[in-house]
Protein backbone atom coordinates (compact mmCIF):
# COMPACT_ATOMS: atom_id res chain seq x y z
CA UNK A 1 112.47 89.04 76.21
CA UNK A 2 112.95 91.43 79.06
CA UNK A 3 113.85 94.61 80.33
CA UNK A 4 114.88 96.78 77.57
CA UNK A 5 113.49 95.15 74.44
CA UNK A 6 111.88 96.34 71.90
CA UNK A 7 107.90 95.66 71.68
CA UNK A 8 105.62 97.12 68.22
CA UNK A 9 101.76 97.78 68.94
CA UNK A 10 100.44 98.25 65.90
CA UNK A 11 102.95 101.38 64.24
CA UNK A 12 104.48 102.09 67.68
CA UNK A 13 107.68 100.86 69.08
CA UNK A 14 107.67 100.76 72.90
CA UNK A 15 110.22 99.58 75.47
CA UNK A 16 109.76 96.79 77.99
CA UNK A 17 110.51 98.58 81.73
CA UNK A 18 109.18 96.11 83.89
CA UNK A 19 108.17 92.37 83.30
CA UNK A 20 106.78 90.54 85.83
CA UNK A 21 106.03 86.19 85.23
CA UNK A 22 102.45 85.06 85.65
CA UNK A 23 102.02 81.69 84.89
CA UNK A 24 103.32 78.71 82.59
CA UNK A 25 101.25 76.73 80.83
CA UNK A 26 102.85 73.41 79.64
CA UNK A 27 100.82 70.69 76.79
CA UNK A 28 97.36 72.06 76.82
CA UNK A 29 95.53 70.64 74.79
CA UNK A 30 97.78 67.42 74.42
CA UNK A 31 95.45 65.52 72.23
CA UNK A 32 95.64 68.10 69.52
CA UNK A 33 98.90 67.25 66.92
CA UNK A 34 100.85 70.93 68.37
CA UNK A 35 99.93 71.57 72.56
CA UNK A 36 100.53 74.82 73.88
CA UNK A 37 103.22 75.87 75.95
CA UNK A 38 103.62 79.00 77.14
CA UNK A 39 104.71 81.62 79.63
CA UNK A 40 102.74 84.39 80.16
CA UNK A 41 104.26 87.82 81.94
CA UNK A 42 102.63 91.46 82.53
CA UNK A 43 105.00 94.23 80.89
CA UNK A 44 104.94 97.72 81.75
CA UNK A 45 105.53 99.31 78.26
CA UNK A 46 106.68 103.13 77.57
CA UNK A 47 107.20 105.18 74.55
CA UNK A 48 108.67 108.79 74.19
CA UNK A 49 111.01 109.31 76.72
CA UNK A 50 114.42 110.17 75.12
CA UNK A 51 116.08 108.94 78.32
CA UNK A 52 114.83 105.87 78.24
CA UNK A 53 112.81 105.45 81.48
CA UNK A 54 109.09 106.03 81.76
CA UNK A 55 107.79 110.04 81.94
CA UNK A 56 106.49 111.48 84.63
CA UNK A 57 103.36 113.03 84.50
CA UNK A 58 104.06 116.43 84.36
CA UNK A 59 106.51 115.75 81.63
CA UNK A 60 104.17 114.33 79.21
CA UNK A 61 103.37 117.36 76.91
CA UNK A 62 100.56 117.21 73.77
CA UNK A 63 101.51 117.61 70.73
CA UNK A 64 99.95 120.76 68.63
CA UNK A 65 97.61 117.94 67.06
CA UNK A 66 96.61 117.06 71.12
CA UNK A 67 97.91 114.20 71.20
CA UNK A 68 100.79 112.82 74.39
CA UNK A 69 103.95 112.55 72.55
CA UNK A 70 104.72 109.91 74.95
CA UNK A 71 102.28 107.16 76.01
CA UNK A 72 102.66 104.07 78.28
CA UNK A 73 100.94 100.91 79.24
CA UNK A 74 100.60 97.52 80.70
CA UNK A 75 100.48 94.49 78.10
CA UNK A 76 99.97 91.19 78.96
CA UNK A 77 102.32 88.81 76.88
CA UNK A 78 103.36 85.18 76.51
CA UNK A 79 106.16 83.42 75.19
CA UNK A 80 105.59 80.24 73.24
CA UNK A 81 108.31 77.45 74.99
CA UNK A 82 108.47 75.49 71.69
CA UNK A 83 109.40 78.11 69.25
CA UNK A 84 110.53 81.24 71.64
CA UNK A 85 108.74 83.69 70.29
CA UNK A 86 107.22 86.44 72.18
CA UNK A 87 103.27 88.01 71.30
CA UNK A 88 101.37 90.60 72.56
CA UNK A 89 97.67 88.61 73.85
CA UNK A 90 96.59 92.17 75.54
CA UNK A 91 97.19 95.69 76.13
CA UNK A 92 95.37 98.12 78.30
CA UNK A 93 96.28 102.17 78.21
């Protein structure tokens, strides 16, 4: 995971263009048969921009229904260290 991928909220596809590391969490909850291990990033996601960078305001343009065809937003994410996969925990517009 980083700059570039591909991320899907919900029906949406959105690109990662910045990802910053938070934290790592390594064996919490170590009694239990499968700890956690994680590491846990914010990601600046965008959507809509041909180009592929992020729109600027004045080029984000409703649609005839009123809706932005383009949208953007921070997510926070982890990655699970045992198994590499990547999941959305949160995502604020």
């Amino acid at each position: 995971m980083g700059r570039g991928a591909i991320v899907a909220v919900d029906r949406h596809l959105y690109a990662i263009e910045r990802l910053s590391f938070v934290m790592r969490i390594d064996a919490v909850e170590w009694w239990t048969p499968t700890p956690a291990s994680r590491d846990y990033a914010r990601a600046w996601l965008v959507s809509g921009a041909p180009s592929g960078r992020a729109p600027r305001l004045g080029e984000l343009r409703p649609s005839r229904d009123g809706a932005s065809s383009s949208s953007c937003g921070e997510a926070w994410i982890y990655v699970d260290r045992a198994t590499g996969e990547a999941f959305l925990q949160g995502w604020c517009e």
